[in-house]
N, C-alpha and C. Protein backbone atom coordinates (compact mmCIF):
# COMPACT_ATOMS: atom_id res chain seq x y z
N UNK A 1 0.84 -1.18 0.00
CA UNK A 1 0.00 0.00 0.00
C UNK A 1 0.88 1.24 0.00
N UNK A 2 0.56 2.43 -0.76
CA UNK A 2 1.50 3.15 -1.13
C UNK A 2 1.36 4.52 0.28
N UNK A 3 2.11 5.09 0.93
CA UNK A 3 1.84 6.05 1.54
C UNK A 3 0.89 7.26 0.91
N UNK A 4 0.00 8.22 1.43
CA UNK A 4 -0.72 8.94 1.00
C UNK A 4 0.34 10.08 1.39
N UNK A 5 0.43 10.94 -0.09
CA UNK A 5 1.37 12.62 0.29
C UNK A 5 0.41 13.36 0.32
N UNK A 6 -1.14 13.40 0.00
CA UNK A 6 -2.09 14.07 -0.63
C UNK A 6 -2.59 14.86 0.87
N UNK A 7 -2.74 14.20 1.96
CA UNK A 7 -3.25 15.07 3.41
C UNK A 7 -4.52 14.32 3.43
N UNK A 8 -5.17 13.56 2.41
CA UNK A 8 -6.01 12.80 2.59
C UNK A 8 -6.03 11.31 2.49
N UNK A 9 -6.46 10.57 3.21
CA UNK A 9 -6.38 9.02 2.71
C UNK A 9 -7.65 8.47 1.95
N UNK A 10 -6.99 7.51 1.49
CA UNK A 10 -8.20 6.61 0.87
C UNK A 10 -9.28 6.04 1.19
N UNK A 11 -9.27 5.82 2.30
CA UNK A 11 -10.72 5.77 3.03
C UNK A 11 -11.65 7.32 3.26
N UNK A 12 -11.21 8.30 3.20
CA UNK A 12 -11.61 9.44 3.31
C UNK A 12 -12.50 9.59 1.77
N UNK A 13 -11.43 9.67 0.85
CA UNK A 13 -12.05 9.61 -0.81
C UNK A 13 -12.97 9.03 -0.74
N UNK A 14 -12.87 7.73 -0.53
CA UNK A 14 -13.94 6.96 -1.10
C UNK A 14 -15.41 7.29 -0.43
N UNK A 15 -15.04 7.51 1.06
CA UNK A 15 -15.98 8.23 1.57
C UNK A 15 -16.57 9.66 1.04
N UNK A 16 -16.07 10.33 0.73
CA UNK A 16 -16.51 11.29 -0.05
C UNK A 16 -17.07 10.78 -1.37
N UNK A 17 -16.62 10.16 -2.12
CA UNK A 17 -17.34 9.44 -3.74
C UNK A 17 -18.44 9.25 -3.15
N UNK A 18 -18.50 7.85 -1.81
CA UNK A 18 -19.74 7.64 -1.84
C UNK A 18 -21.04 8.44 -1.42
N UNK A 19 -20.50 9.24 -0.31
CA UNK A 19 -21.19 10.36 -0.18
C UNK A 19 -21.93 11.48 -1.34
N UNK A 20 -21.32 11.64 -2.04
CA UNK A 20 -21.41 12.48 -3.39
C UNK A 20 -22.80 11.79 -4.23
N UNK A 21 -22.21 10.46 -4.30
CA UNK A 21 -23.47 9.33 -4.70
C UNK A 21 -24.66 9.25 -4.06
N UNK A 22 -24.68 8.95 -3.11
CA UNK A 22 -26.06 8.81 -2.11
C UNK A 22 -26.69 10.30 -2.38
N UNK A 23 -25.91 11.71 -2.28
CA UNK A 23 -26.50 12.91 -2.25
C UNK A 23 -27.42 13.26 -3.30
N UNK A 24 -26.68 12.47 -4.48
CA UNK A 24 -27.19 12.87 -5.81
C UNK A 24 -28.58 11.38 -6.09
N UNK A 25 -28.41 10.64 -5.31
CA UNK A 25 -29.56 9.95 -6.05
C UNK A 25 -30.94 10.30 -5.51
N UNK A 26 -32.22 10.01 -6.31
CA UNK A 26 -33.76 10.38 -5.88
C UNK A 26 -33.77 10.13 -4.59
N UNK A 27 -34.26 10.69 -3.83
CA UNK A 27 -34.74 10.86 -2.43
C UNK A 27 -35.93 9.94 -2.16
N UNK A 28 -36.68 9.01 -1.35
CA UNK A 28 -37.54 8.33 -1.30
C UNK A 28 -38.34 8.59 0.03
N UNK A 29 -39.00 8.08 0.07
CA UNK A 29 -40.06 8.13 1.27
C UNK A 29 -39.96 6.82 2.19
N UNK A 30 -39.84 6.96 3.21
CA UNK A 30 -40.18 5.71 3.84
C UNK A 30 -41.00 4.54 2.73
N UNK A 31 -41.56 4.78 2.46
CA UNK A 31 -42.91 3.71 1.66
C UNK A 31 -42.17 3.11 0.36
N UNK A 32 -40.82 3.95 0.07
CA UNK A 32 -40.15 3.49 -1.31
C UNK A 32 -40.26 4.56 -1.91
N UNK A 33 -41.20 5.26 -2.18
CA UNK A 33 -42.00 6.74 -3.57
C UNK A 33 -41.17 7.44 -3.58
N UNK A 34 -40.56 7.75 -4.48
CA UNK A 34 -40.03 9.02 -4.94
C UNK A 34 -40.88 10.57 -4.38
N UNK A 35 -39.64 11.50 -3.70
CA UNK A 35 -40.42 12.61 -3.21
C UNK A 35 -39.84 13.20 -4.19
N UNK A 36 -41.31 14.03 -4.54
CA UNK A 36 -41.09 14.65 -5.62
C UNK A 36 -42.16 16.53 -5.05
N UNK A 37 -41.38 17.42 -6.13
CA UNK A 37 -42.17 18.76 -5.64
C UNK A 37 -42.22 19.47 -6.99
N UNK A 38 -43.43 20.30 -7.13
CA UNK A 38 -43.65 20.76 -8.41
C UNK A 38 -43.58 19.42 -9.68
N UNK A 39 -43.50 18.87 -9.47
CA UNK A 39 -43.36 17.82 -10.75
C UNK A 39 -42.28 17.15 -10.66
N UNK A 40 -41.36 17.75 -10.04
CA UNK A 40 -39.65 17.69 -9.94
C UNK A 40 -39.63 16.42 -8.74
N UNK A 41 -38.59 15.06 -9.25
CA UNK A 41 -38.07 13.84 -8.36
C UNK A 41 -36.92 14.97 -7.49
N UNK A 42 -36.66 14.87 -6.09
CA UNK A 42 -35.89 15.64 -5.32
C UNK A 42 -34.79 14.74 -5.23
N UNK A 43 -33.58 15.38 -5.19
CA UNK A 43 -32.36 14.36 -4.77
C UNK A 43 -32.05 14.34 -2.94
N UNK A 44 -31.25 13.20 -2.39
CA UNK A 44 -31.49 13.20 -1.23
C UNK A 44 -30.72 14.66 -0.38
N UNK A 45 -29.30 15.13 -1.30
CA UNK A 45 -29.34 16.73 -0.82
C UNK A 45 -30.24 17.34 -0.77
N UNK A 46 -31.30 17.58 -2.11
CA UNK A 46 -31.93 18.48 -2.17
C UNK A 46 -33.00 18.53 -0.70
N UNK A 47 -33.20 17.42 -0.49
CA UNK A 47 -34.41 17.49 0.64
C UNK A 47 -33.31 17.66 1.74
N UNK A 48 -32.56 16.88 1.65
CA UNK A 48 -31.52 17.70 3.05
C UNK A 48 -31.43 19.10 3.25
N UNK A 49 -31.25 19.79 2.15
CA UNK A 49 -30.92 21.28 2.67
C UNK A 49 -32.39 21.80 2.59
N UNK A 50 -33.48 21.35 2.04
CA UNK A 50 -35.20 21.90 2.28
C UNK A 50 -34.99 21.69 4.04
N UNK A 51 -34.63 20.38 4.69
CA UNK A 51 -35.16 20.36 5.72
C UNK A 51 -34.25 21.51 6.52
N UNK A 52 -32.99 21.89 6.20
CA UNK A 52 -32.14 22.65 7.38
C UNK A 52 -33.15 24.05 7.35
N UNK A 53 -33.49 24.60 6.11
CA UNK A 53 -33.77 25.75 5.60
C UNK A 53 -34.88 25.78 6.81
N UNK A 54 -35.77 25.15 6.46
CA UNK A 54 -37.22 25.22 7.53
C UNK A 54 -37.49 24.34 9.01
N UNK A 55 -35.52 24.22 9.42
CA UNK A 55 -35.85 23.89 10.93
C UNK A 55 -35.93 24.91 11.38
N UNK A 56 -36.38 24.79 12.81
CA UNK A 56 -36.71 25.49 13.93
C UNK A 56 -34.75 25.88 14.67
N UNK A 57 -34.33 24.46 13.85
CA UNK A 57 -32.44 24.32 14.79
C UNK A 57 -31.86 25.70 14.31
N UNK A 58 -31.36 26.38 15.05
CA UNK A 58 -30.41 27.34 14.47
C UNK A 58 -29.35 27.00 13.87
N UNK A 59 -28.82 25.43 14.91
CA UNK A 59 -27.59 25.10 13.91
C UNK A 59 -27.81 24.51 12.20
N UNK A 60 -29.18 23.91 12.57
CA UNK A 60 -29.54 23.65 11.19
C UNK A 60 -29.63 24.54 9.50
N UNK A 61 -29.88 26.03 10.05
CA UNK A 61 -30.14 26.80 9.38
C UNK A 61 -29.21 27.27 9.18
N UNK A 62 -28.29 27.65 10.19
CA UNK A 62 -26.88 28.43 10.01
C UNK A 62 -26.07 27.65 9.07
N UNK A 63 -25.78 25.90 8.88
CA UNK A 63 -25.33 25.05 8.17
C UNK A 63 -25.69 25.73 6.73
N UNK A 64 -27.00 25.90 7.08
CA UNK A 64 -27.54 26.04 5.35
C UNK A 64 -27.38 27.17 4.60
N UNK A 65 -27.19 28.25 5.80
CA UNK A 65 -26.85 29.77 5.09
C UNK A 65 -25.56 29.22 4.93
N UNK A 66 -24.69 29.12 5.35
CA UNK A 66 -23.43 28.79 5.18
C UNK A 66 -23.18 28.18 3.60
N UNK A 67 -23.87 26.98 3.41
CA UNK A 67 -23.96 26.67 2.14
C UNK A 67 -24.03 27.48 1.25
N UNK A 68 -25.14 27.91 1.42
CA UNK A 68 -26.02 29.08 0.30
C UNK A 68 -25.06 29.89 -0.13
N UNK A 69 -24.65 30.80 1.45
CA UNK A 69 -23.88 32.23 0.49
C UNK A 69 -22.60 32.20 1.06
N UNK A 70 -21.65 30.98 1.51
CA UNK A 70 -20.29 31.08 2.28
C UNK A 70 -20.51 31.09 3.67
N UNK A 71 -19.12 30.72 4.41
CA UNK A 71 -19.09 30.49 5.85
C UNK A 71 -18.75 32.40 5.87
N UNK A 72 -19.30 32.97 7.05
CA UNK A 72 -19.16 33.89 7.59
C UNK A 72 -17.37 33.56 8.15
N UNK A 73 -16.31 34.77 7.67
CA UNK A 73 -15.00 34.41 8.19
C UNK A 73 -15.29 34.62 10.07
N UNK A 74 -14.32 34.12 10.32
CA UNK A 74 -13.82 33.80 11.80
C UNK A 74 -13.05 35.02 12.29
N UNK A 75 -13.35 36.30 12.87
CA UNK A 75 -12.35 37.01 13.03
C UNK A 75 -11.42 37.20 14.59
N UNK A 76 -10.50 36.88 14.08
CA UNK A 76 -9.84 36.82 15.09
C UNK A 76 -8.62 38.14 15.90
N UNK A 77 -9.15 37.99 17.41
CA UNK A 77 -8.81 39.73 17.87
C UNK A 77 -7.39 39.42 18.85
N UNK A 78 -6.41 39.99 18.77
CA UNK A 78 -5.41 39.79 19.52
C UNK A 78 -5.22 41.02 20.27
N UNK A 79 -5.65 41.31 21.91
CA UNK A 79 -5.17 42.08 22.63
C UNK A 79 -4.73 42.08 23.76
N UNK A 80 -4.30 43.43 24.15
CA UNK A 80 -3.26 43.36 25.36
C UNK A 80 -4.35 43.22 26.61
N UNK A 81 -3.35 43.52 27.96
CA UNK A 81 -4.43 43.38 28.88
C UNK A 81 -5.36 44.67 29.26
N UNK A 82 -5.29 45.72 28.34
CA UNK A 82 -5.80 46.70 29.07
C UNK A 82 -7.07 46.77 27.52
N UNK A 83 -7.32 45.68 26.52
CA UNK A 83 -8.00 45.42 25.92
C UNK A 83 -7.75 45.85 24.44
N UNK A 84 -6.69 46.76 24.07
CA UNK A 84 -6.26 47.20 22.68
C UNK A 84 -5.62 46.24 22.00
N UNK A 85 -6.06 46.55 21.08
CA UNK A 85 -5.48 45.66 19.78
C UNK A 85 -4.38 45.54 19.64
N UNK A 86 -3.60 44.47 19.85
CA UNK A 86 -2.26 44.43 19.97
C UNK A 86 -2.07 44.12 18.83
N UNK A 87 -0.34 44.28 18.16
CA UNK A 87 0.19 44.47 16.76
C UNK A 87 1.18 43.78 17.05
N UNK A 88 1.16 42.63 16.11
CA UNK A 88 2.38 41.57 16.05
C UNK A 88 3.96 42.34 15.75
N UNK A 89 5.00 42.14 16.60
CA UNK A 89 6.61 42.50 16.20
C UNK A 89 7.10 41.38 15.77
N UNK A 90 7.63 41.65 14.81
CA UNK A 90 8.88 40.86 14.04
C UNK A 90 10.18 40.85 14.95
N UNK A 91 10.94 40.42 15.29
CA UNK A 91 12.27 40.58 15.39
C UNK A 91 12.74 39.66 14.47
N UNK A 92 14.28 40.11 13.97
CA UNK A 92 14.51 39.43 12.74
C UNK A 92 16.13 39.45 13.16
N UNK A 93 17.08 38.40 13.53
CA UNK A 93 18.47 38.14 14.35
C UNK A 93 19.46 37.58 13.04
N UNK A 94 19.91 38.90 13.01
CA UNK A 94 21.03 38.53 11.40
C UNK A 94 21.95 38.17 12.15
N UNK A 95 22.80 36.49 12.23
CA UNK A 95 23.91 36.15 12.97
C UNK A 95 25.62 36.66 11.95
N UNK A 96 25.86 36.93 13.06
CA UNK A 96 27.58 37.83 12.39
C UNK A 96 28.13 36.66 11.88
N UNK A 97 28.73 36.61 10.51
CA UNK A 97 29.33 35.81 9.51
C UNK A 97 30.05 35.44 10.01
N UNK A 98 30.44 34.18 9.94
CA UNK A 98 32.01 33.16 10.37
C UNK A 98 33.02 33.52 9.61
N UNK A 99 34.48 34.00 10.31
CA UNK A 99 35.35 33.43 9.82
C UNK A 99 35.79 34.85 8.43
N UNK A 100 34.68 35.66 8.51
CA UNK A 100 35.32 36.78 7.15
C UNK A 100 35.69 37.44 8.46
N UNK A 101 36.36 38.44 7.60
CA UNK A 101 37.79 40.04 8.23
C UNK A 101 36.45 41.15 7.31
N UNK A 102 36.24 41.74 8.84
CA UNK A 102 35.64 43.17 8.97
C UNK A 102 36.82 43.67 7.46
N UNK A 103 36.28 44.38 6.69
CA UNK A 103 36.89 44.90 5.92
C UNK A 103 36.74 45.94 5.07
């Protein structure tokens, strides 16, 4: 078995393929029937993200805005203790050359 360089393994992929698959096929009903709306057979995403849209869950909905229009970024605040925005310093340590004559 060959090492993975990719950051993902092969059980992950395939999990994702199959995932991808199940999402995209007709959606059914308990009973077997195809759920269908307007005329339209629904895929099993499609009714997945109908149901987040019209839970009551916040996390459910937030998932789905997220989908829709992007994850809201994460902003992140770095301050001191008296609460200001603290500003990252560089220090940058040039080591004195071996072995050359100051010249």
């Amino acid at each position: 078995m060959r090492r993975g360089t990719t950051g993902r393994t092969q059980v992950f992929n395939y999990l994702r393929k199959l995932a991808l698959e199940i999402a995209s096929e007709p959606a059914k009903r308990k009973d077997g029937t195809p759920v269908i709306l307007d005329g339209k057979v629904l895929t099993t995403a499609e009714v997945i993200l109908r149901q987040w849209a019209m839970s009551s869950n916040p996390m459910a909905q937030e998932k789905f805005l997220q989908i829709a229009y992007g994850k809201v970024p994460d902003k992140v605040a770095v301050t001191d203790d008296e609460g200001n925005e603290a500003r990252p310093v560089i220090h940058v340590h040039f080591p004195e050359p071996r072995g050359e004559a100051d010249g």
